[in-house]
N, C-alpha and C. Protein backbone atom coordinates (compact mmCIF):
# COMPACT_ATOMS: atom_id res chain seq x y z
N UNK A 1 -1.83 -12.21 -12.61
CA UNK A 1 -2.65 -11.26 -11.88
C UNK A 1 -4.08 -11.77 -11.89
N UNK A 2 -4.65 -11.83 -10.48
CA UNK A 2 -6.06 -12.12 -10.69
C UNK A 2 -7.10 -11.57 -11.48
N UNK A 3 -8.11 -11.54 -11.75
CA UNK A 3 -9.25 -10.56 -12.33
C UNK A 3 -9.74 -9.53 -11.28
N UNK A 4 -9.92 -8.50 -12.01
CA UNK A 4 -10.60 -7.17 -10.99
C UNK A 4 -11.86 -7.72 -10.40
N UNK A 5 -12.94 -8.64 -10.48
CA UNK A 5 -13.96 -8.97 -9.84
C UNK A 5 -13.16 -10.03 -8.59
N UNK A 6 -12.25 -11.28 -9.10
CA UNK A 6 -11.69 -11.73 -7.82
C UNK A 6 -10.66 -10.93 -6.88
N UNK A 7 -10.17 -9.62 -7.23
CA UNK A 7 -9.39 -9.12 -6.93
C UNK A 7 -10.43 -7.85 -5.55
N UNK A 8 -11.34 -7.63 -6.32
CA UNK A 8 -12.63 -6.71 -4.99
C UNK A 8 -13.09 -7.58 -4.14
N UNK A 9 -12.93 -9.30 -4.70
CA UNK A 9 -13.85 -10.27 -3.78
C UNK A 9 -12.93 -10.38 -2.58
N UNK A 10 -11.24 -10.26 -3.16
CA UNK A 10 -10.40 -10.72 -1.78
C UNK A 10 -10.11 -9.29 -1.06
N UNK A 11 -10.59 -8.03 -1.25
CA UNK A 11 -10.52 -6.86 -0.37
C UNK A 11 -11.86 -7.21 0.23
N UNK A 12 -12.77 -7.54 -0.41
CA UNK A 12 -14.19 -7.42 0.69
C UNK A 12 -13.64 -8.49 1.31
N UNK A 13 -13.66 -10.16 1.10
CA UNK A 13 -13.03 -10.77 2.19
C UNK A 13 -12.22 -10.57 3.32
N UNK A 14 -10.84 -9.88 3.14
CA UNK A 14 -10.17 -10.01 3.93
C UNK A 14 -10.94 -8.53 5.20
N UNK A 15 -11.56 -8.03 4.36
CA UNK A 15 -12.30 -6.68 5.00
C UNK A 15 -11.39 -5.38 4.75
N UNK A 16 -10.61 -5.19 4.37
CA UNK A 16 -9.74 -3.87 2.88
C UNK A 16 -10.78 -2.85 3.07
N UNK A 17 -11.00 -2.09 3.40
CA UNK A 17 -11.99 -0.73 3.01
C UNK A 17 -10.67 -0.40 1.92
N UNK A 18 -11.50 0.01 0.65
CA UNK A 18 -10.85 0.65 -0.40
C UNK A 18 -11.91 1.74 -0.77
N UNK A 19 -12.80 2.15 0.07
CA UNK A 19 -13.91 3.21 -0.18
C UNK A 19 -13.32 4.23 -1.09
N UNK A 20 -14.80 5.10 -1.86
CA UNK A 20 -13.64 6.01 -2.97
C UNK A 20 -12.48 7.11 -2.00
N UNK A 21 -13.26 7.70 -1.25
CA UNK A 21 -12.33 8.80 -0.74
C UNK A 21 -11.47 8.14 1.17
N UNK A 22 -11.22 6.67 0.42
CA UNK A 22 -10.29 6.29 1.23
C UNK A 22 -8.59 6.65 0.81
N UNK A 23 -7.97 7.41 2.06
CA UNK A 23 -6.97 7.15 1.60
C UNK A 23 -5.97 5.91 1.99
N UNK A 24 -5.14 5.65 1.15
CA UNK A 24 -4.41 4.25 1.04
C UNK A 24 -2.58 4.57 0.87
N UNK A 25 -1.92 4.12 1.40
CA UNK A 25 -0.24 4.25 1.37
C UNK A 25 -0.16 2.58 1.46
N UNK A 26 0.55 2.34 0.57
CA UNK A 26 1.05 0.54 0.43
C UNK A 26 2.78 0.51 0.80
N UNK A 27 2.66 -0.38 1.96
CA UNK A 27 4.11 -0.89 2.36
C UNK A 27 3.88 -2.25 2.59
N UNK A 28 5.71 -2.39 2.75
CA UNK A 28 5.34 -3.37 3.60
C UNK A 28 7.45 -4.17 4.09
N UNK A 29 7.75 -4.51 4.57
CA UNK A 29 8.71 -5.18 4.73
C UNK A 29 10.25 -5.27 3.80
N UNK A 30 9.89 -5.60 2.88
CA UNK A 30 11.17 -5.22 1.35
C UNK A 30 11.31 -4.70 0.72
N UNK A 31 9.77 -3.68 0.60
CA UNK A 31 9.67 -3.04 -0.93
C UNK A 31 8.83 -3.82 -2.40
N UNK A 32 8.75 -4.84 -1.80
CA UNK A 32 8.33 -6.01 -3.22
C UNK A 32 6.97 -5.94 -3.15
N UNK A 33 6.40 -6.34 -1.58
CA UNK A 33 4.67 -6.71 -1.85
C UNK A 33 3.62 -5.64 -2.08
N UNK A 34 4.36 -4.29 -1.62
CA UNK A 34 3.67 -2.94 -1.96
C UNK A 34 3.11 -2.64 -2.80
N UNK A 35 4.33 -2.75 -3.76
CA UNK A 35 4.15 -2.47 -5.43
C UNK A 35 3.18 -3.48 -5.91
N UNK A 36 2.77 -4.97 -5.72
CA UNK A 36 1.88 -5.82 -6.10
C UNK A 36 0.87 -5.03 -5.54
N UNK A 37 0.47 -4.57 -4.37
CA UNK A 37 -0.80 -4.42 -3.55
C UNK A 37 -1.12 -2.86 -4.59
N UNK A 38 -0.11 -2.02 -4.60
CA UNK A 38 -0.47 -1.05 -5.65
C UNK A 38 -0.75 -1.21 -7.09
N UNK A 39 -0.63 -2.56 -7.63
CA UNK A 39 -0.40 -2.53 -8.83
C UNK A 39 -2.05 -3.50 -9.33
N UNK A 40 -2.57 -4.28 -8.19
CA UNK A 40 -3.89 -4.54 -7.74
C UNK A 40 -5.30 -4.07 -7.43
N UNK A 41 -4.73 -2.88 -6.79
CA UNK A 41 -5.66 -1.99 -6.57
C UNK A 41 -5.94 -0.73 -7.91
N UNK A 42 -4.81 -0.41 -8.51
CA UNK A 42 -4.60 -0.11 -9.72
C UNK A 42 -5.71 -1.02 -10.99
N UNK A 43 -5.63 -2.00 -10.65
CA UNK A 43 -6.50 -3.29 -11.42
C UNK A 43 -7.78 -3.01 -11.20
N UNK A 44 -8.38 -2.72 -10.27
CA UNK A 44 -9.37 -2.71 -9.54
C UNK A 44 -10.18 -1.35 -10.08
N UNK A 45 -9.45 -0.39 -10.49
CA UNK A 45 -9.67 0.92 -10.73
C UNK A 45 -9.55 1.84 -9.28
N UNK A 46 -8.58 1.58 -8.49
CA UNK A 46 -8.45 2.61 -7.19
C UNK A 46 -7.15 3.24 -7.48
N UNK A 47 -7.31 4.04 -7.95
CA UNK A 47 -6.04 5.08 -8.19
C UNK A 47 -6.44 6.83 -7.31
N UNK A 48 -7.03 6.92 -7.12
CA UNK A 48 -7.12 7.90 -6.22
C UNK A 48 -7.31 7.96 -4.89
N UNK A 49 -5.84 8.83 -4.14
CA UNK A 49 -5.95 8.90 -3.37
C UNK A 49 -5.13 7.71 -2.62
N UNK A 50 -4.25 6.52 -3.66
CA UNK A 50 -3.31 5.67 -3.45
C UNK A 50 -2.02 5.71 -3.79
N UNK A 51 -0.99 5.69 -2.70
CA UNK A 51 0.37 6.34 -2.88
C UNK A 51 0.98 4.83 -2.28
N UNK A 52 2.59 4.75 -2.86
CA UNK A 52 3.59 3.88 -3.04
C UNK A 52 4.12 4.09 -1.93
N UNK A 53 4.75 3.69 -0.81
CA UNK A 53 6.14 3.94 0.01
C UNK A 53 7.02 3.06 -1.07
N UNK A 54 7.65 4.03 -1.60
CA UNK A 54 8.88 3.09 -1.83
C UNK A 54 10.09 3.01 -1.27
N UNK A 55 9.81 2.80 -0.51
CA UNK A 55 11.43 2.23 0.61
C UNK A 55 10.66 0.41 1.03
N UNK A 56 10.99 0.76 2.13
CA UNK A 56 10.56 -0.76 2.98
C UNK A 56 10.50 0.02 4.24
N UNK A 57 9.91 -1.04 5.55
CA UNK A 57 10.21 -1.29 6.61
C UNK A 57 11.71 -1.53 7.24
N UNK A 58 12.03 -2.42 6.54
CA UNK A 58 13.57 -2.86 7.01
C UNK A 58 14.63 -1.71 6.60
N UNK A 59 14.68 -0.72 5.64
CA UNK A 59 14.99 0.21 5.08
C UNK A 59 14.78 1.56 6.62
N UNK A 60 13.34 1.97 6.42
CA UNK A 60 13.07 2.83 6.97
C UNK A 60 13.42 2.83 8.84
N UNK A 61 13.53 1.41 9.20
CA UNK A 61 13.99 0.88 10.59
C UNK A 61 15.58 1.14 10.57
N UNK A 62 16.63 0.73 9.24
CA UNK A 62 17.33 1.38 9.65
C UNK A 62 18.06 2.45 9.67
N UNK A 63 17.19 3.73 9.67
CA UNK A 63 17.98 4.92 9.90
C UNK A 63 18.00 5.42 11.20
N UNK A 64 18.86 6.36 11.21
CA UNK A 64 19.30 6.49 12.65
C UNK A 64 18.09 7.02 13.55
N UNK A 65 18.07 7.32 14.42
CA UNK A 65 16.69 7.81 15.24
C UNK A 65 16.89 9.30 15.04
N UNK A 66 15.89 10.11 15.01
CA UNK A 66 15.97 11.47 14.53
C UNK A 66 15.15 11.77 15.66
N UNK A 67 15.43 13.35 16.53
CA UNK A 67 14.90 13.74 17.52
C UNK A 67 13.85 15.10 16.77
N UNK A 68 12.82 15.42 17.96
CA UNK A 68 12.58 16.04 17.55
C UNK A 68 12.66 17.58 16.92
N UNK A 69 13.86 18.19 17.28
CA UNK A 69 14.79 19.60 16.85
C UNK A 69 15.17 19.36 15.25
N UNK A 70 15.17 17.97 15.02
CA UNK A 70 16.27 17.76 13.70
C UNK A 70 14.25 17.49 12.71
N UNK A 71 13.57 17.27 13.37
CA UNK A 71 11.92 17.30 12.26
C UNK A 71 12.10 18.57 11.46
């Protein structure tokens, strides 16, 4: 795991707003890189107001299509 100072340098780089009363939901594709990106920002001291998807993309793509009567 990087250090919390290189770890704010690569959110300001990449341009990440992690502002305090930002809110934040981490996904992404498998389920795997989420939990790093949560577990980083966690590092960082951003725990508020930051929530897990824990499923995936590929997960959540395949359920069936739901209309809107069945919301």
């Amino acid at each position: 795991m990087k250090s919390p100072e290189e770890l704010l340098e690569f959110f300001k780089t990449q341009k990440i707003d992690i502002g305090r009363n930002r809110e934040i939901v981490t996904t992404c594709g498998s389920g795997m890189t989420a939990s790093v990106i949560y577990l980083a920002l966690a590092t960082i001291g951003k725990t508020e107001n930051v929530h897990l998807y824990d499923g995936s993309w590929a997960e959540y793509g395949s359920k069936p299509a739901r209309s809107d009567a069945e919301s």
